[in-house]
Protein backbone atom coordinates (compact mmCIF):
# COMPACT_ATOMS: atom_id res chain seq x y z
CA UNK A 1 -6.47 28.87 9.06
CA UNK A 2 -5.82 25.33 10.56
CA UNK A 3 -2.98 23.28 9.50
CA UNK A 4 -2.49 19.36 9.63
CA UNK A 5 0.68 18.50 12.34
CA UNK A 6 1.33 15.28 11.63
CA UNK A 7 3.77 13.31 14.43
CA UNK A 8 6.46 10.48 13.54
CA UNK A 9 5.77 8.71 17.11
CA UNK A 10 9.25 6.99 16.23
CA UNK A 11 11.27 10.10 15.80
CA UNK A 12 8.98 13.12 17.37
CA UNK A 13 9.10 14.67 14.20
CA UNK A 14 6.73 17.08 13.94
CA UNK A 15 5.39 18.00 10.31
CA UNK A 16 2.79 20.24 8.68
CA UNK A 17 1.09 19.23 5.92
CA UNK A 18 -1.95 20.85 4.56
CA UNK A 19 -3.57 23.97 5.35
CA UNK A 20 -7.05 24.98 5.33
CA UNK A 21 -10.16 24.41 7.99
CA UNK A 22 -12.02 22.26 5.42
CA UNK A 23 -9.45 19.34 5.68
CA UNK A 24 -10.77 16.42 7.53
CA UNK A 25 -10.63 13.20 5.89
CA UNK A 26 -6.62 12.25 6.51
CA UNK A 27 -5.63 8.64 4.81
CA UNK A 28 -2.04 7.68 4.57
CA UNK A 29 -0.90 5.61 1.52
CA UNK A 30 0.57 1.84 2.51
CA UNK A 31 3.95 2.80 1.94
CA UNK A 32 3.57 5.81 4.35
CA UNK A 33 4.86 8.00 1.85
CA UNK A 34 2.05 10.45 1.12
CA UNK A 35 -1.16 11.33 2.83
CA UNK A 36 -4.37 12.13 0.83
CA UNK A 37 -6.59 14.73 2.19
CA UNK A 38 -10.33 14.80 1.34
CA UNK A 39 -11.86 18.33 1.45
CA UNK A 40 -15.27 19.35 2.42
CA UNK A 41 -15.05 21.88 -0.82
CA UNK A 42 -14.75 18.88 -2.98
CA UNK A 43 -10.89 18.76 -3.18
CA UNK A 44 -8.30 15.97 -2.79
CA UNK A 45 -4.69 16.22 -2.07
CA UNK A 46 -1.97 14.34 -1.91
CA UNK A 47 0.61 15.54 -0.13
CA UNK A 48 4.66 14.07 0.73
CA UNK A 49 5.03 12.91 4.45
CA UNK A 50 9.30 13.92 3.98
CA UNK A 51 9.35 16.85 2.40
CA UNK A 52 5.75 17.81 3.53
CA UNK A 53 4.95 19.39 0.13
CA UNK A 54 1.81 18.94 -2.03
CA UNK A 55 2.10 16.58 -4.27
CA UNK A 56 -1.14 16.39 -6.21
CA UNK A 57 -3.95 18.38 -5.87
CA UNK A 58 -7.55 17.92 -7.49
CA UNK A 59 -10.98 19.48 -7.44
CA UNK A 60 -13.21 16.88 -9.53
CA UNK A 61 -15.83 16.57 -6.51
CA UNK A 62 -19.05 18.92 -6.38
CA UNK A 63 -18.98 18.89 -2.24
CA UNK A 64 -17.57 16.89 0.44
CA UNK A 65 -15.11 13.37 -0.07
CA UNK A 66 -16.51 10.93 2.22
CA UNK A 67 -14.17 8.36 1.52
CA UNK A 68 -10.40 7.80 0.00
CA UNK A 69 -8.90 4.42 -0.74
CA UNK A 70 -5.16 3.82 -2.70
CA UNK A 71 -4.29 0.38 -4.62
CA UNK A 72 -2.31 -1.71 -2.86
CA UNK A 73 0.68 -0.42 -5.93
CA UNK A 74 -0.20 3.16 -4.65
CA UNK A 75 -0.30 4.00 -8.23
CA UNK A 76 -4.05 4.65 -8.04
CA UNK A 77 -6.33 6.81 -5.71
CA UNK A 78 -10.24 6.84 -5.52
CA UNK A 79 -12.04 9.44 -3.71
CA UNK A 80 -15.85 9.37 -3.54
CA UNK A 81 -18.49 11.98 -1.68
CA UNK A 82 -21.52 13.74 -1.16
CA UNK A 83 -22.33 14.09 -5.21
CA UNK A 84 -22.69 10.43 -5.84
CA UNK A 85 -19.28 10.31 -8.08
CA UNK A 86 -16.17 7.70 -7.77
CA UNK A 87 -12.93 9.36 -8.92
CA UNK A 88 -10.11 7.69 -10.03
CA UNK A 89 -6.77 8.81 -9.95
CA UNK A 90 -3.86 7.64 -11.85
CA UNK A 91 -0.88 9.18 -9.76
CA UNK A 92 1.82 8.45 -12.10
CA UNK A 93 0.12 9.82 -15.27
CA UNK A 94 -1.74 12.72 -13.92
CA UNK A 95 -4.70 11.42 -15.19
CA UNK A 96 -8.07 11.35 -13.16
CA UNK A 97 -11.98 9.76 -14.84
CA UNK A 98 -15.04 10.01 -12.75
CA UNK A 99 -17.09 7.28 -12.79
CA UNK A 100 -20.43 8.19 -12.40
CA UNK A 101 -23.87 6.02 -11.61
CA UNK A 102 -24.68 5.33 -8.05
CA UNK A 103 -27.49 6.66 -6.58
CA UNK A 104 -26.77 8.18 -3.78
CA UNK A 105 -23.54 9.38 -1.62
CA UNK A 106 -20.75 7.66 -2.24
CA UNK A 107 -20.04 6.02 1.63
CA UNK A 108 -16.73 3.56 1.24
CA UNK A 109 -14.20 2.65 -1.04
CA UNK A 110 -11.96 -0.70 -1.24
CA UNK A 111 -9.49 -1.98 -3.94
CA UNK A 112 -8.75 -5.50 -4.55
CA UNK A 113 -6.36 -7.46 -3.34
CA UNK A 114 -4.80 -7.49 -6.94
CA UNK A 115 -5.84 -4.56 -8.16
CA UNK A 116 -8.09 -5.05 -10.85
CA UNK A 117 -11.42 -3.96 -8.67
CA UNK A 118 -12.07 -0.82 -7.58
CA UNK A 119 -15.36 -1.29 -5.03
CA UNK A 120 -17.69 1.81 -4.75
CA UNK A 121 -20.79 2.09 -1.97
CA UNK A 122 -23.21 3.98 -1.60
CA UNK A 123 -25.96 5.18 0.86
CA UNK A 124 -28.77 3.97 -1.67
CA UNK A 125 -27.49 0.39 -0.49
CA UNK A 126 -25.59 -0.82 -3.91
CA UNK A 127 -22.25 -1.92 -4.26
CA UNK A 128 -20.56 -1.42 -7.71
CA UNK A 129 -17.78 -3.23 -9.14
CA UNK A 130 -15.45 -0.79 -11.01
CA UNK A 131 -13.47 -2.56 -13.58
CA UNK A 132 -9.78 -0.53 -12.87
CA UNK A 133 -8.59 -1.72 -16.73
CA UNK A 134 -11.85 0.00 -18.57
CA UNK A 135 -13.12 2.47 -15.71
CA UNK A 136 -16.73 0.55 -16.70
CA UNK A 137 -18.93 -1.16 -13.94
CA UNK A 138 -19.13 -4.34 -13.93
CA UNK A 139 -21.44 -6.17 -11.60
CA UNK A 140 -24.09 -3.97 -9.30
CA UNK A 141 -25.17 -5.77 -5.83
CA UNK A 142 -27.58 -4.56 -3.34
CA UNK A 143 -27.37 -4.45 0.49
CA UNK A 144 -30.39 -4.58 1.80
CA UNK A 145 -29.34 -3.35 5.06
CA UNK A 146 -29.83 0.56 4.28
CA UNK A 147 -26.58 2.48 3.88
CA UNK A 148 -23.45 0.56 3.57
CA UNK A 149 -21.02 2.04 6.39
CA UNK A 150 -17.65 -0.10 5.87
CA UNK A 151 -16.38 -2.89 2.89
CA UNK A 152 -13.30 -4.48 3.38
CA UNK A 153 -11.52 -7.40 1.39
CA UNK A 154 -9.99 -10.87 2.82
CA UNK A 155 -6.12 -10.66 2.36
CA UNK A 156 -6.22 -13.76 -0.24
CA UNK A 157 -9.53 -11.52 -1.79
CA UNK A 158 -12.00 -14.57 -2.23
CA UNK A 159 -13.99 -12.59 0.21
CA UNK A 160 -15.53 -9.43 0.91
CA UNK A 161 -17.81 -8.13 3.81
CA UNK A 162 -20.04 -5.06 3.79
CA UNK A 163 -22.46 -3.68 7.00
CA UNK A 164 -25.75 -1.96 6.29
CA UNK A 165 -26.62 1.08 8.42
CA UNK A 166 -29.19 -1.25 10.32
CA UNK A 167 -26.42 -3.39 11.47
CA UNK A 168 -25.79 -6.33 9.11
CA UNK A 169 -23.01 -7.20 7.76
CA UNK A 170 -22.92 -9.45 4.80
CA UNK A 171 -20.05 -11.45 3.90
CA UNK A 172 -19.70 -11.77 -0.18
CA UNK A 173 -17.54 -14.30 -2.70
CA UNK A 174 -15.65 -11.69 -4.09
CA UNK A 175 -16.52 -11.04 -7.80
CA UNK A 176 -13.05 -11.56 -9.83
CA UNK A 177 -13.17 -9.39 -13.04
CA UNK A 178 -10.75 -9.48 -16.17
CA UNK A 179 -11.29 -7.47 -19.11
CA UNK A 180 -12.45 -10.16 -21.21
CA UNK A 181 -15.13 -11.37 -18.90
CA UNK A 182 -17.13 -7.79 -18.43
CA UNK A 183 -18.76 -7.99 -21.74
CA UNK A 184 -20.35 -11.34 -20.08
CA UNK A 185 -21.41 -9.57 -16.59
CA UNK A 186 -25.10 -8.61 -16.31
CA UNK A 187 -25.75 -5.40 -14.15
């Protein structure tokens, strides 16, 4: 059974957190706080850099987590894999919704700037805007570049870039969604 050693290069502290040879997606939260695990079973976990304890654990994937992403509040974690499905979780309520609809595997994640966006991509080449207030998509764009392999936000969020598995990369104006615009949004 392999465990996770995680180093403070500051201090030399040595920690173990996690155990388990299926472990292999490692993304610490902004805060360095916690660090989310994503499973090749299909399993997230969340577990606390001091005390090096689990803090959350969840099983809501069919196979392998390709890709985790927090909020920038840390309040909310996505994971997305192998089986096509976005998960959101709510940290501080213990709640957790898939959200369902692309595809094919679920390749990157990235939250908005202000939080309100949850981005999803997939290897069929579409990007999907997750509304975070209503856990409903709001605006579908395709890549025509294959596979999407990275997205990533501009600090001030007015843009967004995306590269294709054939080596594009796309630079986007950044969709802004409120609650009262989705009903407007065509897919």
């Amino acid at each position: 059974m392999l465990a996770w050693r995680i180093r403070d290069v500051k201090s030399g502290r040595v920690g173990v957190v996690g155990r388990g040879n299926d472990a292999y997606l490692p993304l610490p939260s902004p805060d360095g706080k916690w660090l989310a695990l994503g499973m090749q079973n299909g399993q997230v976990s969340v577990w606390d850099f001091v005390t090096g304890r689990l803090s959350y654990s969840f099983h809501e994937h069919t196979n392998e987590v390709y890709a985790l992403c927090f909020s920038h509040a840390e309040s909310l974690l996505a994971s997305g894999g192998m089986d096509k499905r976005v998960v959101l979780y709510d940290l501080r309520r213990g709640v957790r919704e898939r959200l369902d609809g692309h595809g094919g595997e679920v390749t990157r994640l990235a939250f908005a700037p202000d939080g309100r966006t949850l981005v999803s991509t997939s290897a069929d080449g579409t990007i999907r805007f997750w509304s975070v207030a209503n856990r409903q998509v709001a605006l579908t764009l395709v890549h025509d570049g294959g596979p999407i392999t990275a997205v990533a936000f501009s600090t001030d969020g007015n843009l967004m870039a995306t590269s294709g598995a054939d080596g594009t990369v796309r630079l986007w104006p950044a969709a802004k969604l409120d609650a009262a615009d989705l009903s407007s949004r065509v897919q």
